[in-house]
C-alpha atoms as a PDB file:
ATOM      1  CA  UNK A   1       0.000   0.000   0.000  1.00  0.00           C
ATOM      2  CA  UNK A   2       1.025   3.117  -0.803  1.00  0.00           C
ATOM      3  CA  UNK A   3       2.166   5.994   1.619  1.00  0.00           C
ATOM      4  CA  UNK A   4       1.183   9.811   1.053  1.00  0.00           C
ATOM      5  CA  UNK A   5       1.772  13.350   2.481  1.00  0.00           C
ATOM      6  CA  UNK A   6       0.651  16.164   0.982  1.00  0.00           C
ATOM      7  CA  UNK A   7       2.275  20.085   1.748  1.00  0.00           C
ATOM      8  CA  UNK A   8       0.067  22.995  -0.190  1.00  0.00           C
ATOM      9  CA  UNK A   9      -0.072  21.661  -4.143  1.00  0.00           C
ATOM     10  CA  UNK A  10       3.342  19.242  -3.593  1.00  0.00           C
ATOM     11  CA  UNK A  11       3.217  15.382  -2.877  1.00  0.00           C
ATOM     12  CA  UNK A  12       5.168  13.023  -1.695  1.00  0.00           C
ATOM     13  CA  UNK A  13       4.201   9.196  -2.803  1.00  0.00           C
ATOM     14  CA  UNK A  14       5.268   5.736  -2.690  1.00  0.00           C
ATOM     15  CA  UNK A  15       3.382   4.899  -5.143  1.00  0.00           C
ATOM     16  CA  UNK A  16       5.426   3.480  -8.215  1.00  0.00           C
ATOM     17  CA  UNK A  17       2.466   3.223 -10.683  1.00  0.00           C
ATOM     18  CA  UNK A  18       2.865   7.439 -10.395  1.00  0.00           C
ATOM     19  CA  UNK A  19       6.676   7.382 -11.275  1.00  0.00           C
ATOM     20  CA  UNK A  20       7.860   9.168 -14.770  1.00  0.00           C
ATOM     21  CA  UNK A  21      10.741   7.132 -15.464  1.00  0.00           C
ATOM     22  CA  UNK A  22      11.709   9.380 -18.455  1.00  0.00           C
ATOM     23  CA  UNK A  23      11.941  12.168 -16.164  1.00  0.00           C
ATOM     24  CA  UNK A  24      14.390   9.711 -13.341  1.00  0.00           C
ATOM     25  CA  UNK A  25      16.612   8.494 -15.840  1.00  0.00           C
ATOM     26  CA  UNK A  26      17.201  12.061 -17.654  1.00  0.00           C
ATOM     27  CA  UNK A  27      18.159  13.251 -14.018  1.00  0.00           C
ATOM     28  CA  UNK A  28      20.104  10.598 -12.903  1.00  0.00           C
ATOM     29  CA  UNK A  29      21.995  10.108 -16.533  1.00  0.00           C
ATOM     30  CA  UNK A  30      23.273  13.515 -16.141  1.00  0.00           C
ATOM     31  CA  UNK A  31      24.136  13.644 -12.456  1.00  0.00           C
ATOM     32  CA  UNK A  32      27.775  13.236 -11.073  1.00  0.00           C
ATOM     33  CA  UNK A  33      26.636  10.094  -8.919  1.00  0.00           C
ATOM     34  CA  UNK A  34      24.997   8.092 -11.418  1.00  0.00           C
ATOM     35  CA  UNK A  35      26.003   9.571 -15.515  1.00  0.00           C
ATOM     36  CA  UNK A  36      25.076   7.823 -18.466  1.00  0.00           C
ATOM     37  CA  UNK A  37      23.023   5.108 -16.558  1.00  0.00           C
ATOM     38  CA  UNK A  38      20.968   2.830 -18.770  1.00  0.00           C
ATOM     39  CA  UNK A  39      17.153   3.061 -18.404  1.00  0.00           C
ATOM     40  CA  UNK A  40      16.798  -0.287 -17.676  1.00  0.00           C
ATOM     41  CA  UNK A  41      19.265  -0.107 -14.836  1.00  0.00           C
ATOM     42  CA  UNK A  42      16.939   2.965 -13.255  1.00  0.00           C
ATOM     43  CA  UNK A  43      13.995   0.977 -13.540  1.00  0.00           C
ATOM     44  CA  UNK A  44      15.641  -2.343 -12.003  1.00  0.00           C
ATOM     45  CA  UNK A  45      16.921   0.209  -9.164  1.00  0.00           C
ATOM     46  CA  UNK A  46      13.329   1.283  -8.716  1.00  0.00           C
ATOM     47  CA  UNK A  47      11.947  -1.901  -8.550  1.00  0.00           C
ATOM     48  CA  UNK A  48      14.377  -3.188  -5.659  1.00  0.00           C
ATOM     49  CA  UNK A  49      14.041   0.344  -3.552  1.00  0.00           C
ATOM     50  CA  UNK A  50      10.909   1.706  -1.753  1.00  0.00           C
ATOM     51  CA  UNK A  51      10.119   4.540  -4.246  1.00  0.00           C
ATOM     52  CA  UNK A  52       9.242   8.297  -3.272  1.00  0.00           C
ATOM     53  CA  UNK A  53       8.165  10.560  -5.777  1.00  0.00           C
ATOM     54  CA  UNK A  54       7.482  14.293  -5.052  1.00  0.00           C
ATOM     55  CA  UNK A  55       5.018  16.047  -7.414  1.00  0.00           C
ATOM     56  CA  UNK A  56       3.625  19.249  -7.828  1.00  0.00           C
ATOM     57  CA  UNK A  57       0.225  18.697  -8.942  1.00  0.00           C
ATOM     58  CA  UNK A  58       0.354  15.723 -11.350  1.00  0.00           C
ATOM     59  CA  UNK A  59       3.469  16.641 -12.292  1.00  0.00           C
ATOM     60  CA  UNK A  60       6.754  15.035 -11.138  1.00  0.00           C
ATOM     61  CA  UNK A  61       9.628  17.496  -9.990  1.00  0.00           C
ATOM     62  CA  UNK A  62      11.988  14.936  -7.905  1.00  0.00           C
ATOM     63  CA  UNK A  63      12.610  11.387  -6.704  1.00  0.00           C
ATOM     64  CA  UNK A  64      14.570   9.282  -3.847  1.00  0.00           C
ATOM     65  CA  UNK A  65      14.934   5.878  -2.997  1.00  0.00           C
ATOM     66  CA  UNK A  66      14.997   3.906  -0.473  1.00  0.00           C
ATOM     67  CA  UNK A  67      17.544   0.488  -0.408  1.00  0.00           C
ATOM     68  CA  UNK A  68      16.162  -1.525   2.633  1.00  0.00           C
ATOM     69  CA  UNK A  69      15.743  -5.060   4.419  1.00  0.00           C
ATOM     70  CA  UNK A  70      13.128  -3.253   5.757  1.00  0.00           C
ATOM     71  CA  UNK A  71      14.163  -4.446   9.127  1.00  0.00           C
ATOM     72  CA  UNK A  72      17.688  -3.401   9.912  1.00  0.00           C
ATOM     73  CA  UNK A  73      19.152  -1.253   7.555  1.00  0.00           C
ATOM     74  CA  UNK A  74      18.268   1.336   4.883  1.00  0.00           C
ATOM     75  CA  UNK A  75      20.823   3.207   2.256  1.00  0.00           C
ATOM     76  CA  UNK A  76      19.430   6.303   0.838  1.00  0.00           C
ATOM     77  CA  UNK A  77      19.696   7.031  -3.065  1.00  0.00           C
ATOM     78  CA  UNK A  78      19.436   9.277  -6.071  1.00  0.00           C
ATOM     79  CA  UNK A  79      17.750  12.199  -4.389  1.00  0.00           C
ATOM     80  CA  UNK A  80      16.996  15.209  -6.715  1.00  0.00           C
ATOM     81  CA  UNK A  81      14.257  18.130  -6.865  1.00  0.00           C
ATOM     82  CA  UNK A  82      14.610  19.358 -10.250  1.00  0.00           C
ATOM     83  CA  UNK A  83      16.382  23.027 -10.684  1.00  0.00           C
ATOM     84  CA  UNK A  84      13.145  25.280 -11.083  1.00  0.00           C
ATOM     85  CA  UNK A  85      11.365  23.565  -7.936  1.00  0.00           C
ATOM     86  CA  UNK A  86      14.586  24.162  -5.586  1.00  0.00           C
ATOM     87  CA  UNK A  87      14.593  26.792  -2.987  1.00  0.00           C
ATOM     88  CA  UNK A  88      11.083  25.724  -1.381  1.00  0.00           C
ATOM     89  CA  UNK A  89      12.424  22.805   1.339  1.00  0.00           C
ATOM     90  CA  UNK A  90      11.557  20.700  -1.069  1.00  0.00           C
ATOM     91  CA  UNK A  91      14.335  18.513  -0.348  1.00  0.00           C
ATOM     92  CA  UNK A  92      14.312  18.386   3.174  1.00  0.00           C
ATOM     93  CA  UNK A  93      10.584  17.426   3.033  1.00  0.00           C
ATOM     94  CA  UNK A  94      11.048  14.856   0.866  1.00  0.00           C
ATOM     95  CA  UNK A  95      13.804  13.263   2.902  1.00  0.00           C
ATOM     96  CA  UNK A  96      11.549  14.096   6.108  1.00  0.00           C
ATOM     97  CA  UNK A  97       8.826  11.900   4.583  1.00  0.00           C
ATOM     98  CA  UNK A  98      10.987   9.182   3.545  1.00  0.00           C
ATOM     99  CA  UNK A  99      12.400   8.862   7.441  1.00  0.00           C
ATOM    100  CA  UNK A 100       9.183   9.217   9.081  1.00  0.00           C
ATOM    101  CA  UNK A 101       8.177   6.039   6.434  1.00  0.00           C
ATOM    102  CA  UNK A 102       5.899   3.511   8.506  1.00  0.00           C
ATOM    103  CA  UNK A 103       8.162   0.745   6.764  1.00  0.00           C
ATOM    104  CA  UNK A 104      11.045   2.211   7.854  1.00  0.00           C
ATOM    105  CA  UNK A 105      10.974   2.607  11.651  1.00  0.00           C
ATOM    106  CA  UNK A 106      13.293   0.886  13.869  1.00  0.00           C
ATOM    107  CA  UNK A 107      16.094   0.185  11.380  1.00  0.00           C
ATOM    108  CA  UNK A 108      19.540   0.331  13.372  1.00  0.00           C
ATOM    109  CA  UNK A 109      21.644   2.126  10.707  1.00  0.00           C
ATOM    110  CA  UNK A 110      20.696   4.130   7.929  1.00  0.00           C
ATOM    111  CA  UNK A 111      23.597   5.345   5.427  1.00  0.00           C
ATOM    112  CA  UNK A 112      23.997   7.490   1.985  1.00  0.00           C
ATOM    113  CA  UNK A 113      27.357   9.290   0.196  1.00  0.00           C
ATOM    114  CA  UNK A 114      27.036  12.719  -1.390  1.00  0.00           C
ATOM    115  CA  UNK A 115      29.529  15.217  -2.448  1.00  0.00           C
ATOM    116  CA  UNK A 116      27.888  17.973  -1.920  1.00  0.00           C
ATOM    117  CA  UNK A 117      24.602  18.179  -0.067  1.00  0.00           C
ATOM    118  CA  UNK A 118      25.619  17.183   3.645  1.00  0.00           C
ATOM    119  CA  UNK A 119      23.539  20.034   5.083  1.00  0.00           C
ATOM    120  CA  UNK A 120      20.338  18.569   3.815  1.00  0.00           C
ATOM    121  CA  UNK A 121      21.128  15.126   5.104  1.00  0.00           C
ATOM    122  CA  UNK A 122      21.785  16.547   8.612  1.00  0.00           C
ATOM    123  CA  UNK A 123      18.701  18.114   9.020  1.00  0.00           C
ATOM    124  CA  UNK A 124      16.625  14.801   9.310  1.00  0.00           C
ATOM    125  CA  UNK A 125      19.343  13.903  11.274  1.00  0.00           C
ATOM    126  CA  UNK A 126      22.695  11.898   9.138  1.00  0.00           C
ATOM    127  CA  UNK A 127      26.090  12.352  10.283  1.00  0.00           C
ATOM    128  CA  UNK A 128      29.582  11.637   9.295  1.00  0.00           C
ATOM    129  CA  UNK A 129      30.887   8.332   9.915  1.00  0.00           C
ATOM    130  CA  UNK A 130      31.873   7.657  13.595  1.00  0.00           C
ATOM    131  CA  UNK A 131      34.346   5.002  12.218  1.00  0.00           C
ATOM    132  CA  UNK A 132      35.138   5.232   8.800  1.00  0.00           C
ATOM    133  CA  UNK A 133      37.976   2.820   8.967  1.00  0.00           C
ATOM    134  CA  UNK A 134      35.446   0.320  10.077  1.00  0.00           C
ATOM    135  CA  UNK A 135      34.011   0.606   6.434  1.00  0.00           C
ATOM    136  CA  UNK A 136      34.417  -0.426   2.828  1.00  0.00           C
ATOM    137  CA  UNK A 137      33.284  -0.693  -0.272  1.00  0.00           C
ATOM    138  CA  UNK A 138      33.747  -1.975  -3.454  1.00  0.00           C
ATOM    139  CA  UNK A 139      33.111   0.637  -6.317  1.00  0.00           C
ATOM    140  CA  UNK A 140      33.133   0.394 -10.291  1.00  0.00           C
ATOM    141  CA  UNK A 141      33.191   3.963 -11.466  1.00  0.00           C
ATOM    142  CA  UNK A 142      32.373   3.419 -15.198  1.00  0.00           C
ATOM    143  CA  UNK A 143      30.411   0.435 -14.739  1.00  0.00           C
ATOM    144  CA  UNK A 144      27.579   2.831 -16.554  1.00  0.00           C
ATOM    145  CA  UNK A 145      30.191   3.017 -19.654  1.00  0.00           C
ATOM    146  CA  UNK A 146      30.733  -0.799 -20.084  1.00  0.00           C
ATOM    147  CA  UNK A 147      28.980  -2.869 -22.329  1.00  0.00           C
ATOM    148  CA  UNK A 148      26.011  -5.038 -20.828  1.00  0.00           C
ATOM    149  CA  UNK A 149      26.681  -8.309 -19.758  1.00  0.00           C
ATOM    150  CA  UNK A 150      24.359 -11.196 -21.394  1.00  0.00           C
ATOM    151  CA  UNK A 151      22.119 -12.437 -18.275  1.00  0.00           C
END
């Protein structure tokens, strides 16, 4: 079932049925975190997150994902409001909603990266790693520029 909130003419949804994929993919494809993504990778991305969409009116102006067991742990991704919506708290709302998520309560750790919008991640309450040598990844930088592998 989907979740809803609803601020003046913006809303926030779960719902994936209301997602314009076109829209996701031509943001993400051009963003420093996730460039030249295929669309069938954003929709397979989609389909193993919890999904919110923020809309103004019927219209969809920015997106973020949740990556979760839904029990323990959730990893927050590709969270954009598009250019001309910016300025409103947009962001912070939409990252407010996702948090306050009835799926989402009691998880033990949440985590995310960013380059470059720490402030907005801190105000619904992230914080730098208290032991980042405790931590590691594995990360494929122009995976999005190699060719697809048969399945």
């Amino acid at each position: 079932m989907a979740s809803e909130w609803r601020r003046g003419e913006y809303v926030v949804s779960t719902d994936p049925e209301r997602l314009d994929l076109d829209l996701i993919h031509g943001f993400l494809t051009a963003s420093y975190w996730a460039h030249g993504i295929r669309p069938e990778v954003v929709r397979r991305s989609i389909a193993g997150a919890l999904p919110f969409g923020l809309y103004h009116g019927e219209r969809q102006v920015g997106f973020a994902r949740a990556v979760t067991d839904g029990a323990t742990f959730a990893y927050v991704a590709d969270v954009f409001v598009l250019e001309e919506e910016r300025g409103h708290g947009l962001a912070t709302w939409l990252m407010e909603c996702m948090v306050a998520h009835p799926d989402l309560q009691g998880l033990r750790r949440w985590m995310l990266a960013t380059r470059d919008a720490a402030g907005l991640y801190r105000k619904v309450g992230f914080v730098p790693l208290a032991s980042p040598e405790r931590w590691m990844e594995r990360h494929i930088p122009d995976v999005y520029r190699r060719p697809l592998q048969p399945e």
